[in-house]
PDB file of N, CA and C in Angstrom:
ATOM      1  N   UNK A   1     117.961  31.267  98.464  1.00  0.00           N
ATOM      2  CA  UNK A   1     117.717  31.989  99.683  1.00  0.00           C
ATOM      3  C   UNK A   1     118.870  32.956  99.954  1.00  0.00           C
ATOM      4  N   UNK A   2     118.772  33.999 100.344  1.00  0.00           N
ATOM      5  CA  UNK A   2     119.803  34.763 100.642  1.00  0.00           C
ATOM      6  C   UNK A   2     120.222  35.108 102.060  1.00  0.00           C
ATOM      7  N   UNK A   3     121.258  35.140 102.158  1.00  0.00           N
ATOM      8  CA  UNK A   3     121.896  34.611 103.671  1.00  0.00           C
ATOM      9  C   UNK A   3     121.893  36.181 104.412  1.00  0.00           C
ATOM     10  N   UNK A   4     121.779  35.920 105.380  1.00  0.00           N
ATOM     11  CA  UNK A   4     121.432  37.383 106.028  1.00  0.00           C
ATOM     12  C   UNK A   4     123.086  37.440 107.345  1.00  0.00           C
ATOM     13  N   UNK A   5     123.808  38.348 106.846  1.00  0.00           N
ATOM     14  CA  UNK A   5     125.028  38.851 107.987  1.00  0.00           C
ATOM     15  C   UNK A   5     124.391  39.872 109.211  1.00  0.00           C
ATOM     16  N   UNK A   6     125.504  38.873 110.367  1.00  0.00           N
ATOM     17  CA  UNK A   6     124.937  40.584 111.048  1.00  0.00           C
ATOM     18  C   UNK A   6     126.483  40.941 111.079  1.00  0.00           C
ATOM     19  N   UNK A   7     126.278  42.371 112.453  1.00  0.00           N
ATOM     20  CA  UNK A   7     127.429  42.825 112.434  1.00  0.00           C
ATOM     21  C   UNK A   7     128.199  41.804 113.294  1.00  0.00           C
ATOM     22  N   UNK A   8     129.630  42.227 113.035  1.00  0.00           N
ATOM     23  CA  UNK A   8     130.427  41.117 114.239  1.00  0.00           C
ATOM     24  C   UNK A   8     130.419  42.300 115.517  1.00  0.00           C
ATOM     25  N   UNK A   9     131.276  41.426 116.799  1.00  0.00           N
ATOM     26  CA  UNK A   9     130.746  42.084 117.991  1.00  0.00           C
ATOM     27  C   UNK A   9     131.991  42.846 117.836  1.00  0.00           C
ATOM     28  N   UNK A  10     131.662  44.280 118.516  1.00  0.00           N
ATOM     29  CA  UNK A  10     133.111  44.904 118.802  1.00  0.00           C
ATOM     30  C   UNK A  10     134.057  44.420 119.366  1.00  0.00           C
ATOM     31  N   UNK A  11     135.323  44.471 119.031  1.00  0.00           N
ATOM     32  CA  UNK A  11     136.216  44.085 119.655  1.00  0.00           C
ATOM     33  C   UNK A  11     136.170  45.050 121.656  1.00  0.00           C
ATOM     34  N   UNK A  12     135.956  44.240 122.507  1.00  0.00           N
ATOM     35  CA  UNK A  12     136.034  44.753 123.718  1.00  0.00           C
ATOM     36  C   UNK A  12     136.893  46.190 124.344  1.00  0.00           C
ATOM     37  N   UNK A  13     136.749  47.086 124.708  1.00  0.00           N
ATOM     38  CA  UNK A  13     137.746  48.229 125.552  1.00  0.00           C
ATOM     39  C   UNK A  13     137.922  47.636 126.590  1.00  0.00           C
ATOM     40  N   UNK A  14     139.283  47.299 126.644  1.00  0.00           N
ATOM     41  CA  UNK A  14     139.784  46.755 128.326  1.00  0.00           C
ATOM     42  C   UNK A  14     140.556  47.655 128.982  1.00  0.00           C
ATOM     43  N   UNK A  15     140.207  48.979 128.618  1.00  0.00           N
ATOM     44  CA  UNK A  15     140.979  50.060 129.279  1.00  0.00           C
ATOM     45  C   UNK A  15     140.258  50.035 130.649  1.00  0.00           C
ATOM     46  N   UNK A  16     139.180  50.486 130.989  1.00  0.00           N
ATOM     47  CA  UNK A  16     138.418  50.269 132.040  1.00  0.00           C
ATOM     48  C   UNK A  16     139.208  49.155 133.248  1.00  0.00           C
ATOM     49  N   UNK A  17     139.057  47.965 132.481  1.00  0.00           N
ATOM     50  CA  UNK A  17     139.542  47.074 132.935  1.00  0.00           C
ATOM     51  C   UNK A  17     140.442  46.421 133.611  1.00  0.00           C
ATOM     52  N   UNK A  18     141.698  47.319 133.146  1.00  0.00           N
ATOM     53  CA  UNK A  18     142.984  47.428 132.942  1.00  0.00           C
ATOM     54  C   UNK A  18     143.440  47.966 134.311  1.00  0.00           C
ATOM     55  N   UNK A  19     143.194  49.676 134.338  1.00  0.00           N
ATOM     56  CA  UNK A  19     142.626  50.230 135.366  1.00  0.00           C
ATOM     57  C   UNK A  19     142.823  49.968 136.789  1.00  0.00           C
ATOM     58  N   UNK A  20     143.506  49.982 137.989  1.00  0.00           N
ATOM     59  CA  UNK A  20     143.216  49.758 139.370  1.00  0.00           C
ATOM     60  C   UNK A  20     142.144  50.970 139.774  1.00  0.00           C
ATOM     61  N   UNK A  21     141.035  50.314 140.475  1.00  0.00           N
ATOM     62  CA  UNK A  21     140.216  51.211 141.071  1.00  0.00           C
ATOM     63  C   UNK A  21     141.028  51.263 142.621  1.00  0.00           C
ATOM     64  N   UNK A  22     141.019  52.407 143.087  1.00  0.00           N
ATOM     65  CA  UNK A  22     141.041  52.516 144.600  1.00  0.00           C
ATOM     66  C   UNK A  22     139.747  52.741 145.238  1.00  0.00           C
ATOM     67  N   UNK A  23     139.853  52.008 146.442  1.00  0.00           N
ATOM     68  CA  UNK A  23     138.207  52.258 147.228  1.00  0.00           C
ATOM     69  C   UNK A  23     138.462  53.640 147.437  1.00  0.00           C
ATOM     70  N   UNK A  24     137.055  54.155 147.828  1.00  0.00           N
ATOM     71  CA  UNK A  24     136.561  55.447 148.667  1.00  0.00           C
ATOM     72  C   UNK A  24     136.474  55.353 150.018  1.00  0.00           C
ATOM     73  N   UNK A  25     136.763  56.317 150.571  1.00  0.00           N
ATOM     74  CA  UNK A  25     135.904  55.821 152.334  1.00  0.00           C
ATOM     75  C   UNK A  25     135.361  56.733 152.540  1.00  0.00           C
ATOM     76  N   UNK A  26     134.647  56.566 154.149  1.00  0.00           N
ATOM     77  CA  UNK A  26     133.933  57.514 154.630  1.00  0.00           C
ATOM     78  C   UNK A  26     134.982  58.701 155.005  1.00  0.00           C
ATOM     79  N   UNK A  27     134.043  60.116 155.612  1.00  0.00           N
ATOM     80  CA  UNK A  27     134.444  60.862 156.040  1.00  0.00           C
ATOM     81  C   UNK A  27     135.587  60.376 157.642  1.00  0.00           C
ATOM     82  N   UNK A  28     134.998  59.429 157.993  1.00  0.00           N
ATOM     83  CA  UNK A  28     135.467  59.289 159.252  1.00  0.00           C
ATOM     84  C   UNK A  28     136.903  58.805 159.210  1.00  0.00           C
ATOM     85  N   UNK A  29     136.687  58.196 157.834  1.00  0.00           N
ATOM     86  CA  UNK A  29     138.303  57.950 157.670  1.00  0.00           C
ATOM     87  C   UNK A  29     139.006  58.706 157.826  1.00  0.00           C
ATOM     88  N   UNK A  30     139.377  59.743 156.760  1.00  0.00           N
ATOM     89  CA  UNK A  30     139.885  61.080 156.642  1.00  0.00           C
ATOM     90  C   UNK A  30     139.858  62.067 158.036  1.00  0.00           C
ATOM     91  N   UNK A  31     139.059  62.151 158.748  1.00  0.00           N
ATOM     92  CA  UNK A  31     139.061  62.632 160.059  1.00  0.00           C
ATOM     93  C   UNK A  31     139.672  62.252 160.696  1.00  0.00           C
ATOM     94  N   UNK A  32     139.793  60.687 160.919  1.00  0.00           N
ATOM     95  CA  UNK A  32     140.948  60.164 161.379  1.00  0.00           C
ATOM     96  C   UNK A  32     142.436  60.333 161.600  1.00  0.00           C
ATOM     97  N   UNK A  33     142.557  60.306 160.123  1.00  0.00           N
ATOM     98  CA  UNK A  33     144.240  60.839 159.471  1.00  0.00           C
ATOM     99  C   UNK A  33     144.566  62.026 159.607  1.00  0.00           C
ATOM    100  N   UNK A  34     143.285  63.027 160.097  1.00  0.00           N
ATOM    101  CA  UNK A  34     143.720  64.462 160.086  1.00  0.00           C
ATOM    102  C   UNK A  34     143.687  64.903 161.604  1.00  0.00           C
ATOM    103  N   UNK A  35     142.564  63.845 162.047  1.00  0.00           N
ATOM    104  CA  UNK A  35     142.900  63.749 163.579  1.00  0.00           C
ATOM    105  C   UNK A  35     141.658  65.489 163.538  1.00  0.00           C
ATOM    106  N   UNK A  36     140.808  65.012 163.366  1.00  0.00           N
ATOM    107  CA  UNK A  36     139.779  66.699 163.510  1.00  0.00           C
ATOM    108  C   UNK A  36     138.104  65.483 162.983  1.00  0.00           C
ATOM    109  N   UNK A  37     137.098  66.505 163.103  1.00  0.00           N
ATOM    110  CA  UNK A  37     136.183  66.090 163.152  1.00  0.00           C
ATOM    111  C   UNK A  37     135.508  65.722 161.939  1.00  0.00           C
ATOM    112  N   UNK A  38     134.592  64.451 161.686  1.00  0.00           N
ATOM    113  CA  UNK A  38     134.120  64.170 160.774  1.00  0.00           C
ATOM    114  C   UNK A  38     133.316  65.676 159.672  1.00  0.00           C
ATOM    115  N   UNK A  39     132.558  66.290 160.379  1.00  0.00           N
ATOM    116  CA  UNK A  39     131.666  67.424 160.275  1.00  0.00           C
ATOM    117  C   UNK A  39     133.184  68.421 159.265  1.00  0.00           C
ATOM    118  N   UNK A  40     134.469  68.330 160.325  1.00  0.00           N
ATOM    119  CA  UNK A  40     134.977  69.438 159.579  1.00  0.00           C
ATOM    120  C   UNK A  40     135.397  68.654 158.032  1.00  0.00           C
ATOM    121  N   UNK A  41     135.443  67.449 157.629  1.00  0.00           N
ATOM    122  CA  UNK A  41     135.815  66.944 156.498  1.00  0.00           C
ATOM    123  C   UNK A  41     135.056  67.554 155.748  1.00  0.00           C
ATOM    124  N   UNK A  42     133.700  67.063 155.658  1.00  0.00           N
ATOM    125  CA  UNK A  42     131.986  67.580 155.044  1.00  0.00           C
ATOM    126  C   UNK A  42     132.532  69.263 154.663  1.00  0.00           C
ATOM    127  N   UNK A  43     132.970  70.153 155.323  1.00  0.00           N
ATOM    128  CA  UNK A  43     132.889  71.594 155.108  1.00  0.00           C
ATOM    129  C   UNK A  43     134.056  71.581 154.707  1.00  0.00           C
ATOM    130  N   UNK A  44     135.157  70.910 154.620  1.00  0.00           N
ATOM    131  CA  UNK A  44     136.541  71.063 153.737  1.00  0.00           C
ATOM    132  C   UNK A  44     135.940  70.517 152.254  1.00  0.00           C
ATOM    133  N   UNK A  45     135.229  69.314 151.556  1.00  0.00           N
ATOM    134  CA  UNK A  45     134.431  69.002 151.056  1.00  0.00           C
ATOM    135  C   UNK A  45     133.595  70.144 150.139  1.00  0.00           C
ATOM    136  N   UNK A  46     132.701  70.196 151.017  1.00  0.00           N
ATOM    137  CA  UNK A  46     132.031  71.545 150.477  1.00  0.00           C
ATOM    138  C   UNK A  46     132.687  72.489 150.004  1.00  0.00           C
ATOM    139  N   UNK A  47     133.344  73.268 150.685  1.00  0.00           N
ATOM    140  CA  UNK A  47     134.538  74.315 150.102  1.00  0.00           C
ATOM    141  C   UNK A  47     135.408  73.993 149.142  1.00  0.00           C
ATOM    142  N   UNK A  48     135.920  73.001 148.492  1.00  0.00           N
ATOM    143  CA  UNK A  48     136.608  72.516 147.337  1.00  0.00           C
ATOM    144  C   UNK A  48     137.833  72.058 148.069  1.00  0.00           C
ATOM    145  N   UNK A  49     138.120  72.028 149.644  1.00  0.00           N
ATOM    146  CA  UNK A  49     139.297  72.324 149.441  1.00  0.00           C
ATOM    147  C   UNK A  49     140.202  70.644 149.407  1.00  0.00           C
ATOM    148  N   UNK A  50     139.098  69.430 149.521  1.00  0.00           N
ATOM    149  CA  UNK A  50     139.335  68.426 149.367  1.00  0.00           C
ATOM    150  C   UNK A  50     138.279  67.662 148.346  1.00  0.00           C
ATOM    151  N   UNK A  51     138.907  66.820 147.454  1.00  0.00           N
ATOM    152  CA  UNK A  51     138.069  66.597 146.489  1.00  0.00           C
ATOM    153  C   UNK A  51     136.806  65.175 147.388  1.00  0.00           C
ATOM    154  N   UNK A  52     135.945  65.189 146.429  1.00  0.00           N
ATOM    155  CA  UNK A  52     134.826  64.097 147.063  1.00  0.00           C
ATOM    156  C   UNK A  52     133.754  63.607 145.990  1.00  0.00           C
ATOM    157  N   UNK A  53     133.513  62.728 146.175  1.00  0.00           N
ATOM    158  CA  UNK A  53     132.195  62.341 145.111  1.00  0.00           C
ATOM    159  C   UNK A  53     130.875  62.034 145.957  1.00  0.00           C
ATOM    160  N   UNK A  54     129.675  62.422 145.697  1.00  0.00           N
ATOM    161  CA  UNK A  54     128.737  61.877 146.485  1.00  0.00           C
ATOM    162  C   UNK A  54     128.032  60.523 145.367  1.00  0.00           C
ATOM    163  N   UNK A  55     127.556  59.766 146.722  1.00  0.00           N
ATOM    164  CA  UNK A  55     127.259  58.508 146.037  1.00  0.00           C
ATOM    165  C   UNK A  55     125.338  58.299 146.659  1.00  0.00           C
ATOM    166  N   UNK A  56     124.611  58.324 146.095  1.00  0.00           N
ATOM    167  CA  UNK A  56     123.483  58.221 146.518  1.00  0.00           C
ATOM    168  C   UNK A  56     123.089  58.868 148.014  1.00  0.00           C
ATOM    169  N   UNK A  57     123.810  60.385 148.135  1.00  0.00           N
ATOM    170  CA  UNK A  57     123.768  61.488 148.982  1.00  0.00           C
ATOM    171  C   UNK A  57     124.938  60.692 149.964  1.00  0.00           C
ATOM    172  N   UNK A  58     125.261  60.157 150.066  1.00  0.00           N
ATOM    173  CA  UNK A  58     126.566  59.933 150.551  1.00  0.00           C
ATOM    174  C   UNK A  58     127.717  60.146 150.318  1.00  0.00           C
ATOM    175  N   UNK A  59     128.332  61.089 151.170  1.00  0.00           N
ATOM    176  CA  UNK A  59     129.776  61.215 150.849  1.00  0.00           C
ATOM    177  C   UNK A  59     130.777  60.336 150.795  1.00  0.00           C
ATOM    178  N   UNK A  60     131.558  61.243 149.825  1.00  0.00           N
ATOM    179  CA  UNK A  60     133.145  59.713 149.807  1.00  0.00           C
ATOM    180  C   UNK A  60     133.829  59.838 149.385  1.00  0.00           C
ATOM    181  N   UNK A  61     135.164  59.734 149.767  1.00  0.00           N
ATOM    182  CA  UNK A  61     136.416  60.336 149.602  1.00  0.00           C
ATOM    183  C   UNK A  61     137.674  59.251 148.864  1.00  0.00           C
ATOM    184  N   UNK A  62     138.662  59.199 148.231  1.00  0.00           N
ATOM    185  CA  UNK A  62     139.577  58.855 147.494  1.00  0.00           C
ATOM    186  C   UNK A  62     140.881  59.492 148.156  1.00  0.00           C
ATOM    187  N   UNK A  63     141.475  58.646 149.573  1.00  0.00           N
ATOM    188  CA  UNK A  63     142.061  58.651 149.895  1.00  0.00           C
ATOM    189  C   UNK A  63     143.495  59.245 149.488  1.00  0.00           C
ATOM    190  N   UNK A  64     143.596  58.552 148.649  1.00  0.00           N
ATOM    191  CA  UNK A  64     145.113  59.238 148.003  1.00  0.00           C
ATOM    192  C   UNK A  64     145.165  60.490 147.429  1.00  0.00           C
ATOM    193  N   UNK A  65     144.083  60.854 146.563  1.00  0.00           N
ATOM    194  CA  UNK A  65     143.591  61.994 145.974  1.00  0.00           C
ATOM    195  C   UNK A  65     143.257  63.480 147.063  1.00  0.00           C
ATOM    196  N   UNK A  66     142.809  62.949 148.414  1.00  0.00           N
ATOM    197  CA  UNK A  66     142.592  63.841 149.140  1.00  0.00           C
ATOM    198  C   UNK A  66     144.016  64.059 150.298  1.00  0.00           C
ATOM    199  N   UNK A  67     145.067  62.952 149.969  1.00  0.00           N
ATOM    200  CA  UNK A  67     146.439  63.469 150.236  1.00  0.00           C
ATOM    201  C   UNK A  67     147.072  64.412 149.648  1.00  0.00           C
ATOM    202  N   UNK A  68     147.058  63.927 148.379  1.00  0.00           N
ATOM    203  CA  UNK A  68     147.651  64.679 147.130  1.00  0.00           C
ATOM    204  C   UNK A  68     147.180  66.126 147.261  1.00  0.00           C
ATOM    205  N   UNK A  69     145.581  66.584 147.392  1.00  0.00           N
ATOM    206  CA  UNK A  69     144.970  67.779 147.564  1.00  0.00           C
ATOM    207  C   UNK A  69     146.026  68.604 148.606  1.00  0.00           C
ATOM    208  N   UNK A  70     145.976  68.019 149.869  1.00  0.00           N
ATOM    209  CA  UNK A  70     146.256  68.740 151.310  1.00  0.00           C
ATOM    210  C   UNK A  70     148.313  69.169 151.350  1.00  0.00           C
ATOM    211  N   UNK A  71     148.935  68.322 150.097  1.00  0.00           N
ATOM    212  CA  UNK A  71     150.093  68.896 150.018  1.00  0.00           C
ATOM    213  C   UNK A  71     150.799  69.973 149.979  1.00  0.00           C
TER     214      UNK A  71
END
């Protein structure tokens, strides 16, 4: 009978892993810290002039990243 190999499993990427994610927050956060209106985040947003990701049409922001931007 002849023995049948499979492949072995990849060795895992734990870069991902490795990784600290920082949360996102809402706009209201950031409005907060800037002390101005949720609405004006959304149109700083829009305009590039703070970075953002939308998440299932929801906005959301990366706190540190949108410090770093406003320097």
């Amino acid at each position: 009978m002849k023995s049948i190999t499979y492949p072995t499993k990849p060795e895992q990427d734990n870069t991902l892993a490795e990784t600290k994610r920082r949360p996102l927050v809402r706009a209201e956060v950031i409005a907060k810290h800037f002390d101005v209106h949720k609405r004006t985040v959304a149109l700083w947003a829009e305009k590039g002039v703070i970075p953002s990701v939308r998440i299932g049409g929801a906005l959301r922001f990366d706190m540190e990243a949108v410090l770093g931007a406003t320097k």
